[in-house]
C-alpha atoms as a PDB file:
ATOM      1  CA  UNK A   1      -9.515  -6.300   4.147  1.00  0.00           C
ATOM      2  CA  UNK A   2     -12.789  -4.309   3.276  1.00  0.00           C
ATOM      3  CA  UNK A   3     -14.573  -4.223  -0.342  1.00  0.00           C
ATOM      4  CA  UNK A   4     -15.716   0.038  -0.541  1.00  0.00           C
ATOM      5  CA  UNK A   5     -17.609  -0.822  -3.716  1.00  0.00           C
ATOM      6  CA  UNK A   6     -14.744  -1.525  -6.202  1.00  0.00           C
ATOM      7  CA  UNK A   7     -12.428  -0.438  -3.884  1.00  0.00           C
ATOM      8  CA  UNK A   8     -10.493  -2.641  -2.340  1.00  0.00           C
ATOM      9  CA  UNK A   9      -9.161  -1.853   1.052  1.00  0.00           C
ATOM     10  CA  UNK A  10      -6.347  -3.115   3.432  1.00  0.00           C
ATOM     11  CA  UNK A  11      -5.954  -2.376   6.669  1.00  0.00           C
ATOM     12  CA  UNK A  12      -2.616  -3.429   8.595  1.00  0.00           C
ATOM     13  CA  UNK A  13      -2.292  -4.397  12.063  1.00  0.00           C
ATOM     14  CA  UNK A  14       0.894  -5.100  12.579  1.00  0.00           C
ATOM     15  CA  UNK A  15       3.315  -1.847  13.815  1.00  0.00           C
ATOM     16  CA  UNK A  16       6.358  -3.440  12.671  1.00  0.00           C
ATOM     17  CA  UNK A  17       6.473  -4.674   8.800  1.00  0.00           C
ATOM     18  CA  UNK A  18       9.980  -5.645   9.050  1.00  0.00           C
ATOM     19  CA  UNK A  19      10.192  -9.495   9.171  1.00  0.00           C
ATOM     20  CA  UNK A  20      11.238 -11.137   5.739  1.00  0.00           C
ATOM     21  CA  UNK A  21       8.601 -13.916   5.829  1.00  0.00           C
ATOM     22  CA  UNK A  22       5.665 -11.377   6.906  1.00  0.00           C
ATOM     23  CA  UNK A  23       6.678  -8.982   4.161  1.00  0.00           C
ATOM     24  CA  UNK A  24       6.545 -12.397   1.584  1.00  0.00           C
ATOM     25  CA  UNK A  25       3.231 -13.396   2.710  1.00  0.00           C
ATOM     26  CA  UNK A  26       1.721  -9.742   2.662  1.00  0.00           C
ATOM     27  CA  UNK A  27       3.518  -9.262  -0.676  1.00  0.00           C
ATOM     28  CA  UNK A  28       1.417 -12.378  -2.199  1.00  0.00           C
ATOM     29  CA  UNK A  29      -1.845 -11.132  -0.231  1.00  0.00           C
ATOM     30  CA  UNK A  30      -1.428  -8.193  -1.990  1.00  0.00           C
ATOM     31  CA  UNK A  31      -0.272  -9.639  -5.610  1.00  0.00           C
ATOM     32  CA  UNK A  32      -3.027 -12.576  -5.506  1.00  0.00           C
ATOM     33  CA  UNK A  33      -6.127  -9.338  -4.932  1.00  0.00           C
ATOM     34  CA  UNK A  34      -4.427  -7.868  -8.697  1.00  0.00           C
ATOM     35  CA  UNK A  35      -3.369 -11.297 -10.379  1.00  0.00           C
ATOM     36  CA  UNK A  36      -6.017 -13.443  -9.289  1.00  0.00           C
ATOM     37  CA  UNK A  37      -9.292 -11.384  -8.392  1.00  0.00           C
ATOM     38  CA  UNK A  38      -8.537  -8.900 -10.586  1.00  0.00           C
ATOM     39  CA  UNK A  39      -8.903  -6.212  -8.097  1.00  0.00           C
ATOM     40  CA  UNK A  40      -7.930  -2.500 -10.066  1.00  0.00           C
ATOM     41  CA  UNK A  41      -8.423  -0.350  -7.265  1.00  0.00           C
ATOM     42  CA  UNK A  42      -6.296  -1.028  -4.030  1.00  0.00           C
ATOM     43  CA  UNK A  43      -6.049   1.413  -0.632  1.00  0.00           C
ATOM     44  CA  UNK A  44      -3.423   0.358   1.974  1.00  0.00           C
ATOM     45  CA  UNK A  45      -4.027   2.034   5.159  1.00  0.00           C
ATOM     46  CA  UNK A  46      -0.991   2.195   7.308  1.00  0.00           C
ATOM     47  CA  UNK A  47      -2.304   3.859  10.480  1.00  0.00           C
ATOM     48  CA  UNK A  48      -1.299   1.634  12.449  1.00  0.00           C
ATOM     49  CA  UNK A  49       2.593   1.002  11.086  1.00  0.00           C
ATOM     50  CA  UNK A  50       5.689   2.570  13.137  1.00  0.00           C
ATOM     51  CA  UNK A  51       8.083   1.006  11.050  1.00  0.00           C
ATOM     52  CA  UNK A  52       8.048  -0.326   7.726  1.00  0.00           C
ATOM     53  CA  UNK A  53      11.894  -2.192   6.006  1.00  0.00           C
ATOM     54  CA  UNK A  54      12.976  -1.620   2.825  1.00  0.00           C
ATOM     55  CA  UNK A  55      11.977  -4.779   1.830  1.00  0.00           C
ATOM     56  CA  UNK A  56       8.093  -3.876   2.858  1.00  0.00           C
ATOM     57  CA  UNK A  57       9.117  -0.475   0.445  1.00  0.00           C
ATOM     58  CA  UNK A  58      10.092  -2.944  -2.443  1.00  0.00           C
ATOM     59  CA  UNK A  59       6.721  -4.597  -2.643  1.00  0.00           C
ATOM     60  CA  UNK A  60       4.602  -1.501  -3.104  1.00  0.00           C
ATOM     61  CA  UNK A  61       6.887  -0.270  -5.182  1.00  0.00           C
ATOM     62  CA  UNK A  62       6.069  -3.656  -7.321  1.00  0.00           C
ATOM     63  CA  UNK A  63       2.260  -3.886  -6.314  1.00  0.00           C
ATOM     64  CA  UNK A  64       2.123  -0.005  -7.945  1.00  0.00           C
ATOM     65  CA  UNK A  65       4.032  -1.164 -11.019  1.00  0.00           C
ATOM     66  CA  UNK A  66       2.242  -4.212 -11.928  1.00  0.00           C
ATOM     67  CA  UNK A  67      -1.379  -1.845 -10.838  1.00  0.00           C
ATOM     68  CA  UNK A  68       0.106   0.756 -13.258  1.00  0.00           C
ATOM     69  CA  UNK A  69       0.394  -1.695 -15.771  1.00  0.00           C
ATOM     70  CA  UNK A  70      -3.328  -2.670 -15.994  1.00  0.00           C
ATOM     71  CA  UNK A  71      -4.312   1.106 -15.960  1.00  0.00           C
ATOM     72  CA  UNK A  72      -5.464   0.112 -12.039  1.00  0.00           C
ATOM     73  CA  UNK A  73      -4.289   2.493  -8.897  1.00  0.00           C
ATOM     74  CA  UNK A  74      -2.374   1.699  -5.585  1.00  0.00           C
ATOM     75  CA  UNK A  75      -3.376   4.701  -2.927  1.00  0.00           C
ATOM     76  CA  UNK A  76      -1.576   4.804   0.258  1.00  0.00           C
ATOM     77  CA  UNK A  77      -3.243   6.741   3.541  1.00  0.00           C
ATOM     78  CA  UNK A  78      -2.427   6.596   7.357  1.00  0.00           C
ATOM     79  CA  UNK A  79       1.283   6.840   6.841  1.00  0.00           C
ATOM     80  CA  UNK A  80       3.239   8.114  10.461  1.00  0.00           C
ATOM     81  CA  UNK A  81       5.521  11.728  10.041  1.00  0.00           C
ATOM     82  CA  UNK A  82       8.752   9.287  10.441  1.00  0.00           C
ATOM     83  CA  UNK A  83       8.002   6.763   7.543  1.00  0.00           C
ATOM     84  CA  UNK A  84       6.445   9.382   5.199  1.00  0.00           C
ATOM     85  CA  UNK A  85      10.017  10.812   5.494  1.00  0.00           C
ATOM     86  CA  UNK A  86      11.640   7.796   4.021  1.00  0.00           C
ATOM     87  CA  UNK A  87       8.946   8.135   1.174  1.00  0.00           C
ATOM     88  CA  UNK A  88      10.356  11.608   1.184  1.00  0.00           C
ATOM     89  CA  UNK A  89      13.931  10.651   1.262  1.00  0.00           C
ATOM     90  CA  UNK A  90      13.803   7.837  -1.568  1.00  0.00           C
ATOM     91  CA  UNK A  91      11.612   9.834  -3.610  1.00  0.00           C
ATOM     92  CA  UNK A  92       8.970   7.768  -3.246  1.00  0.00           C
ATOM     93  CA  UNK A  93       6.160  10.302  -2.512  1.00  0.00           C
ATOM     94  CA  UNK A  94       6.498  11.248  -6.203  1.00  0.00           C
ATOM     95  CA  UNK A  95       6.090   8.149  -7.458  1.00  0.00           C
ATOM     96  CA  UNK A  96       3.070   6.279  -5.242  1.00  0.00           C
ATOM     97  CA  UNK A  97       0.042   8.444  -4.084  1.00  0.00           C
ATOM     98  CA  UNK A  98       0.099   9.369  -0.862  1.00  0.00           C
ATOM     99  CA  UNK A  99      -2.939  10.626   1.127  1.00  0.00           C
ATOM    100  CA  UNK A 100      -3.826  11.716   5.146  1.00  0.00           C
ATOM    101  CA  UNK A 101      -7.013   9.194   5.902  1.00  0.00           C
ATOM    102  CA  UNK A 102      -8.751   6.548   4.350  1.00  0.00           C
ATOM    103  CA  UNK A 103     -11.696   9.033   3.585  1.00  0.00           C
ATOM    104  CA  UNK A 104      -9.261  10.958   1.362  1.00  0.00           C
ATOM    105  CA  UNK A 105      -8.112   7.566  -0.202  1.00  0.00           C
ATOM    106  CA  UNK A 106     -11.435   6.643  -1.002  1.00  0.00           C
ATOM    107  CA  UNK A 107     -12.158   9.471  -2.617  1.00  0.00           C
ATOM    108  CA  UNK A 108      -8.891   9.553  -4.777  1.00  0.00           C
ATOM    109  CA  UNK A 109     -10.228   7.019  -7.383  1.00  0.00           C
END
């Protein structure tokens, strides 16, 4: 996780965000930057992801929700052809913004 000014921004690692308990423990990662240090402005960079479960597509669809809520923004970037068709599919590329790079994230707020 990187601080781009107030920016906050999260790189994953992992190419598989499928397991339950990872998805739990990235879901309160991500929850504890809004709740707790009252981040507004949050990038997830998904670069390196090849597969992402539906739970994984339940928490952003909360993190963006509760960021909504507090007039902050959830920006997503790095996001492979194959899972930007689920986003497709689901209709989730209307809802969440979805950009090519981090660069074009960053410059989104």
């Amino acid at each position: 996780m990187d601080e781009i000014g107030d920016i906050t921004v999260v790189q994953f690692v992992d190419k598989k965000i499928l397991d339950e308990q990872n998805i739990q423990m990235i879901g309160d990662d991500l929850f504890r930057l809004v709740d707790e240090l009252g981040r507004r402005k949050v990038l997830l960079n998904f670069s390196n992801v090849e597969f992402l479960s539906s739970a994984a597509l339940g928490k952003l669809i909360r993190l963006h929700q509760r960021l909504s809520a507090i007039g902050g923004k959830l920006v997503l970037c790095g996001i492979s052809k194959s899972i930007l068709e689920i986003f497709e599919i689901t209709k989730l590329d209307k809802m969440l913004t979805i950009v090519k790079d981090e660069t074009t994230g960053l410059n989104t707020f």
